[in-house]
C-alpha atoms as a PDB file:
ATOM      1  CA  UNK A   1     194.313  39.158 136.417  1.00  0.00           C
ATOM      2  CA  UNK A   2     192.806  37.029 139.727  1.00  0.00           C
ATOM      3  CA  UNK A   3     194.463  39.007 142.721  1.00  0.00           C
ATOM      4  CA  UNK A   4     193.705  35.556 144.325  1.00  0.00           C
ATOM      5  CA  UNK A   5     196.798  34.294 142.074  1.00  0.00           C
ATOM      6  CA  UNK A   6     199.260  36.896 143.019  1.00  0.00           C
ATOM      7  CA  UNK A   7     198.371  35.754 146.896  1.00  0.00           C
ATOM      8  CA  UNK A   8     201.011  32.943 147.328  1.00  0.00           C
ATOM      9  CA  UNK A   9     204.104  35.526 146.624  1.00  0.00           C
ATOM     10  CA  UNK A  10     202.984  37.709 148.937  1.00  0.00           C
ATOM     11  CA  UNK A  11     203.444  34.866 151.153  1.00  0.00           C
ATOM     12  CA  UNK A  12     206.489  33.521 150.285  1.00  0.00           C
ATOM     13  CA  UNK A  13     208.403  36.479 148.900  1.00  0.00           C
ATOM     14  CA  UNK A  14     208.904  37.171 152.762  1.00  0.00           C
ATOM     15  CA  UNK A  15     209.523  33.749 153.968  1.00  0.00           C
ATOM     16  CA  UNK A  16     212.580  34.059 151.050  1.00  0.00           C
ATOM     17  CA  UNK A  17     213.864  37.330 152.682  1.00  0.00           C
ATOM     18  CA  UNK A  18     213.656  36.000 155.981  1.00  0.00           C
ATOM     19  CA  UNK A  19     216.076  32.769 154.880  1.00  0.00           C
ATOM     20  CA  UNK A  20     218.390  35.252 152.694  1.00  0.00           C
ATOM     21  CA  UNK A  21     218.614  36.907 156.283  1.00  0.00           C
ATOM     22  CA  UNK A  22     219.293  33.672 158.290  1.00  0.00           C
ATOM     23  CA  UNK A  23     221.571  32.841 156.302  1.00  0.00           C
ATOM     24  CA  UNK A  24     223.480  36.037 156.164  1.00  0.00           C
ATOM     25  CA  UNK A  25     223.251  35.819 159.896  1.00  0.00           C
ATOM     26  CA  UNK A  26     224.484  32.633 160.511  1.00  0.00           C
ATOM     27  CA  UNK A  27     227.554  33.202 158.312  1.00  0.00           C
ATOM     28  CA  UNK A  28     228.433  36.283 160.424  1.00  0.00           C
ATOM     29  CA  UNK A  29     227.888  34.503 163.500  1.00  0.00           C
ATOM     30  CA  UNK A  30     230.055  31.509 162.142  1.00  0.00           C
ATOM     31  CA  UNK A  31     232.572  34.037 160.921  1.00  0.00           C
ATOM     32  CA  UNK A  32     233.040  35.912 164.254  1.00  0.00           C
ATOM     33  CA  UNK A  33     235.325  34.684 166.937  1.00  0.00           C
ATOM     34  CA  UNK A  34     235.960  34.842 170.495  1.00  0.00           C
ATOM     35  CA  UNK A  35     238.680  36.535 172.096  1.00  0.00           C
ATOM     36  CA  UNK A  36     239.435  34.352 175.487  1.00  0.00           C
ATOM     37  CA  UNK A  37     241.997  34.048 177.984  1.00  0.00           C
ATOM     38  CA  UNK A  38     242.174  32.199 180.886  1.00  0.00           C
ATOM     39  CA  UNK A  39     244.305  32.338 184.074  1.00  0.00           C
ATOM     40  CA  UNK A  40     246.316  29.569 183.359  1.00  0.00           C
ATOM     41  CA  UNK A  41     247.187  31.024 179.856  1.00  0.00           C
ATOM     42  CA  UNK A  42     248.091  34.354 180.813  1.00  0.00           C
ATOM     43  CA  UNK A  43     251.752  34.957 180.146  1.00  0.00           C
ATOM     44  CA  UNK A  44     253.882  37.344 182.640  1.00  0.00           C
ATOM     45  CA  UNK A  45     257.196  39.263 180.957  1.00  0.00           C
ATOM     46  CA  UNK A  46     259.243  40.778 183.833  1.00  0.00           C
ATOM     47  CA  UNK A  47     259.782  44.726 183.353  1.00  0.00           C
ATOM     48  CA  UNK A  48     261.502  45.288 186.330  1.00  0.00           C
ATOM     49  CA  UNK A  49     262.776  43.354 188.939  1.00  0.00           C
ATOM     50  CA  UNK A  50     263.214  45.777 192.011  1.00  0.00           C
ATOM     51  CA  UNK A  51     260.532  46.416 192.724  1.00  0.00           C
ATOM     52  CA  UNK A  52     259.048  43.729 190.756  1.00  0.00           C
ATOM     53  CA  UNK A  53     257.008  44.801 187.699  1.00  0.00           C
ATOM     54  CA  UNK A  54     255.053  42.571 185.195  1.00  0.00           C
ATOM     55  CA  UNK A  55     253.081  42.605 182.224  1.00  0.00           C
ATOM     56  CA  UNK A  56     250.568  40.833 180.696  1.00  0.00           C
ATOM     57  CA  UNK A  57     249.049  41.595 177.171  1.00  0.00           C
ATOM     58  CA  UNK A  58     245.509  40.222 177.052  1.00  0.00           C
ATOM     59  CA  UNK A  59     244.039  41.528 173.587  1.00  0.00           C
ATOM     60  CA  UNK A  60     245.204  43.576 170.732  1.00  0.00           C
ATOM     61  CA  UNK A  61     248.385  45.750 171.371  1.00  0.00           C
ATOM     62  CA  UNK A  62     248.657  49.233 172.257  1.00  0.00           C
ATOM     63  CA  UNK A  63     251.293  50.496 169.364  1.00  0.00           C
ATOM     64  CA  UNK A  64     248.284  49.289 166.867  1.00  0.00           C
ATOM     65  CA  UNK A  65     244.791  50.336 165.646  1.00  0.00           C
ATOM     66  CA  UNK A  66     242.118  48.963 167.557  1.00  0.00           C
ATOM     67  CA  UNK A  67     241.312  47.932 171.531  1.00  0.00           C
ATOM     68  CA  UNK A  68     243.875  46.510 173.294  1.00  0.00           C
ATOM     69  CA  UNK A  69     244.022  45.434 176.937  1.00  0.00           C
ATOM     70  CA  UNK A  70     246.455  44.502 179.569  1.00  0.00           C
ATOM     71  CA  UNK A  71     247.290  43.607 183.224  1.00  0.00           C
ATOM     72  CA  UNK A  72     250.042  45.052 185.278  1.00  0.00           C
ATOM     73  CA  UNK A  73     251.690  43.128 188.521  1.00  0.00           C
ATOM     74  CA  UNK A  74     253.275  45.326 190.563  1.00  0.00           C
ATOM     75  CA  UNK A  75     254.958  44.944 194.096  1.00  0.00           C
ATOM     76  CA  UNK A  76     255.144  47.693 196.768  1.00  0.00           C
ATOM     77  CA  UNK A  77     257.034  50.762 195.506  1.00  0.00           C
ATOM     78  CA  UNK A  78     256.275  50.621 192.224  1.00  0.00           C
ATOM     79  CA  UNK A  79     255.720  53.754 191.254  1.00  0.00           C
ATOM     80  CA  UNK A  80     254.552  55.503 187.767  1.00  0.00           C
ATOM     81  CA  UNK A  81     254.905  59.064 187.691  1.00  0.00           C
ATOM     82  CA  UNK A  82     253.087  61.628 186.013  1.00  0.00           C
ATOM     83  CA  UNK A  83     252.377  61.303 182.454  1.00  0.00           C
ATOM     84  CA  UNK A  84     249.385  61.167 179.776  1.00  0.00           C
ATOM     85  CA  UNK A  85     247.959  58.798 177.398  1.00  0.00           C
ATOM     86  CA  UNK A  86     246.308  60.070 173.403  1.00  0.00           C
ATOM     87  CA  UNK A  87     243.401  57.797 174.122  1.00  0.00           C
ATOM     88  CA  UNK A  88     240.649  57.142 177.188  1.00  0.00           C
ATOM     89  CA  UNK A  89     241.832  54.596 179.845  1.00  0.00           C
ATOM     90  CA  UNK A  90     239.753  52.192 181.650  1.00  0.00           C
ATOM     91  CA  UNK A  91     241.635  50.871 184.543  1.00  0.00           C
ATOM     92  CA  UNK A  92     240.064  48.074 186.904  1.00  0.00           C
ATOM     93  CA  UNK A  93     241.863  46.663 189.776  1.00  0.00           C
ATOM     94  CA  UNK A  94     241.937  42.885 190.123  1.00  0.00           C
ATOM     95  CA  UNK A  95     243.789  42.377 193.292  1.00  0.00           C
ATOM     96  CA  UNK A  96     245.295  44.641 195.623  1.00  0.00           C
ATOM     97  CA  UNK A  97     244.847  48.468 196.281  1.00  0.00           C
ATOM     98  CA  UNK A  98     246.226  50.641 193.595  1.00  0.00           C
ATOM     99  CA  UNK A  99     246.788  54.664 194.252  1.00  0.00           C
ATOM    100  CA  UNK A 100     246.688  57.020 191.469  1.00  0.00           C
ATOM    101  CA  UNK A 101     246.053  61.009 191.417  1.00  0.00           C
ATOM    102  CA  UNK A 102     245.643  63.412 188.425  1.00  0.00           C
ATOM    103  CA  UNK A 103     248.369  65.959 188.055  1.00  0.00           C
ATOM    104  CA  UNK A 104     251.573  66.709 186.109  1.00  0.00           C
ATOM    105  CA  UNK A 105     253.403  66.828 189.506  1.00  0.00           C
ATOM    106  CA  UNK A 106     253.478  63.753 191.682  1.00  0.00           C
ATOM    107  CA  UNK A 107     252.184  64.940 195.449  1.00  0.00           C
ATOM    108  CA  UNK A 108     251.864  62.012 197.510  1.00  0.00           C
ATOM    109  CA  UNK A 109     248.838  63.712 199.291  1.00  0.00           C
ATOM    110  CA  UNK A 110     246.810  63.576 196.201  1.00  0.00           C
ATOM    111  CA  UNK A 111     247.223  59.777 196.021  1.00  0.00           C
ATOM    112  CA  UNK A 112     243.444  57.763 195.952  1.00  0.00           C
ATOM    113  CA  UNK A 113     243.467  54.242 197.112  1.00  0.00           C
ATOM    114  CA  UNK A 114     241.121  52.149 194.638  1.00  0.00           C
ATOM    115  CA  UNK A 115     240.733  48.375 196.829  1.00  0.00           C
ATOM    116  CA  UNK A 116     240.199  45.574 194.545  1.00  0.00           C
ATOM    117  CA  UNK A 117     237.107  45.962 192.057  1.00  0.00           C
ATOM    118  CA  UNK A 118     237.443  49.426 191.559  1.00  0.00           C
ATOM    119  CA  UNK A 119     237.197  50.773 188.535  1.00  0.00           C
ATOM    120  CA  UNK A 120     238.011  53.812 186.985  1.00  0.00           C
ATOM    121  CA  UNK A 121     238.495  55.948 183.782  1.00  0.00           C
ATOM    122  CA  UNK A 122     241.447  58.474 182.661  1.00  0.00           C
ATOM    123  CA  UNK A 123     240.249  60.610 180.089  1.00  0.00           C
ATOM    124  CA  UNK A 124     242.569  61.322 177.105  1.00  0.00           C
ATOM    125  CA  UNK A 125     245.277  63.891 177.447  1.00  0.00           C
ATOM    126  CA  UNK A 126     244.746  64.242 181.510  1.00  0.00           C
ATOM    127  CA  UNK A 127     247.909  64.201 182.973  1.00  0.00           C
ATOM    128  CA  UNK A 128     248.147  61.226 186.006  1.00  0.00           C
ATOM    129  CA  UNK A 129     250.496  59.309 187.902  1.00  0.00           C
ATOM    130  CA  UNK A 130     250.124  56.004 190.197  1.00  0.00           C
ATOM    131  CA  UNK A 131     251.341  54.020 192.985  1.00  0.00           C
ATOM    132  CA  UNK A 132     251.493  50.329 194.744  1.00  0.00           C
ATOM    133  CA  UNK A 133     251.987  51.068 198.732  1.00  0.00           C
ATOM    134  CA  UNK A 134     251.724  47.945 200.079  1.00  0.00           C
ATOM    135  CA  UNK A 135     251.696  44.225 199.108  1.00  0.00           C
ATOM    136  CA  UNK A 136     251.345  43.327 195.524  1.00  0.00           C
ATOM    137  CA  UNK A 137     248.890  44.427 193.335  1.00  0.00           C
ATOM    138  CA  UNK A 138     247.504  43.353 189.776  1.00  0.00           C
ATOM    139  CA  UNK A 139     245.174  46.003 187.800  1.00  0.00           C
ATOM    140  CA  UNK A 140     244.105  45.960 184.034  1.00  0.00           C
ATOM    141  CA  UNK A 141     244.004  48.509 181.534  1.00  0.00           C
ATOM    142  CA  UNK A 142     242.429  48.925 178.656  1.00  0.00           C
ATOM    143  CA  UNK A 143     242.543  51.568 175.465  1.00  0.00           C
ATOM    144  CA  UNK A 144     242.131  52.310 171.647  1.00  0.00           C
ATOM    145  CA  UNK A 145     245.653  51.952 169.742  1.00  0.00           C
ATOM    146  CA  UNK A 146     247.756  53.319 168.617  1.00  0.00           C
ATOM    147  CA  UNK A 147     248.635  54.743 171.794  1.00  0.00           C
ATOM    148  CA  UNK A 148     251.450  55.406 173.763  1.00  0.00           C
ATOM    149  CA  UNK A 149     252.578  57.190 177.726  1.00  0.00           C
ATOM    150  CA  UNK A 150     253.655  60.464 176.862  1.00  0.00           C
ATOM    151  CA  UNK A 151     255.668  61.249 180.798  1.00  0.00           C
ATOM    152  CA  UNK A 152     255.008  64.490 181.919  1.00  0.00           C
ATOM    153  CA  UNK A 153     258.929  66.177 182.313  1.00  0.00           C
ATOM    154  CA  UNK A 154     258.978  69.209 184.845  1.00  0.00           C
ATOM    155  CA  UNK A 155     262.314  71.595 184.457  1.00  0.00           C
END
């Protein structure tokens, strides 16, 4: 056989595979969707009132499989005490200066002041407790569900 006949699949066999892959691609990219929130669509549900405590679930939900984030508003003297969480927490503050400490007994002079844009991670299992001092102050958190806070009880 003329090897000079074979020469056109050798072209287009990959020119197929490359469209086979486009295709594939563009289907998954079609498929996926963003997750977005904006300000205005960010719904607040009152925990507490004194002092004032709200929540905001962004994504996913922490009693489920999968990432889930939220934000926390919090007025001066809120005050979380010690307790742990089964998975890693990211924690960035968006406004405000939030205190936390690790520990399964809340000391006050353990207490770190993270200013707005600081960010921070609490590994799985570490006991940890946190604070609002002054003003009002709004921090999100985000995890890998199911998860849970486990408080930290002292005798």
């Amino acid at each position: 056989m003329n090897p000079n006949l074979l020469r056109p699949f050798g072209v287009i066999s990959p020119l197929m595979a490359l469209c086979i892959a486009s295709a594939a691609w563009a289907q998954t990219v079609e498929s996926a969707r963003i997750h977005a929130v904006r300000p205005d669509e960010i719904s607040w549900v009152e925990l507490r009132k004194t002092p004032a405590l709200f929540r905001a679930v962004i994504h996913g939900a922490q009693e489920k499989a999968g990432p889930f984030t939220f934000r926390v508003r919090a007025a001066a003297g809120h005050r979380l005490l010690p307790h742990t969480h089964p998975d890693d927490r990211t924690i960035t503050v968006l406004a405000g200066t939030y205190w936390s400490a690790v520990g399964d007994t809340w000391d006050d002079s353990q207490l770190v002041a993270y200013p707005q844009g600081s960010f921070y991670v609490v590994p799985a299992g570490v006991p940890h407790y946190s604070a609002v001092l002054e003003g009002e102050t709004i921090f999100q958190e985000s995890g890998i569900g199911p998860s849970r806070n486990d408080m930290v009880v002292k005798p």
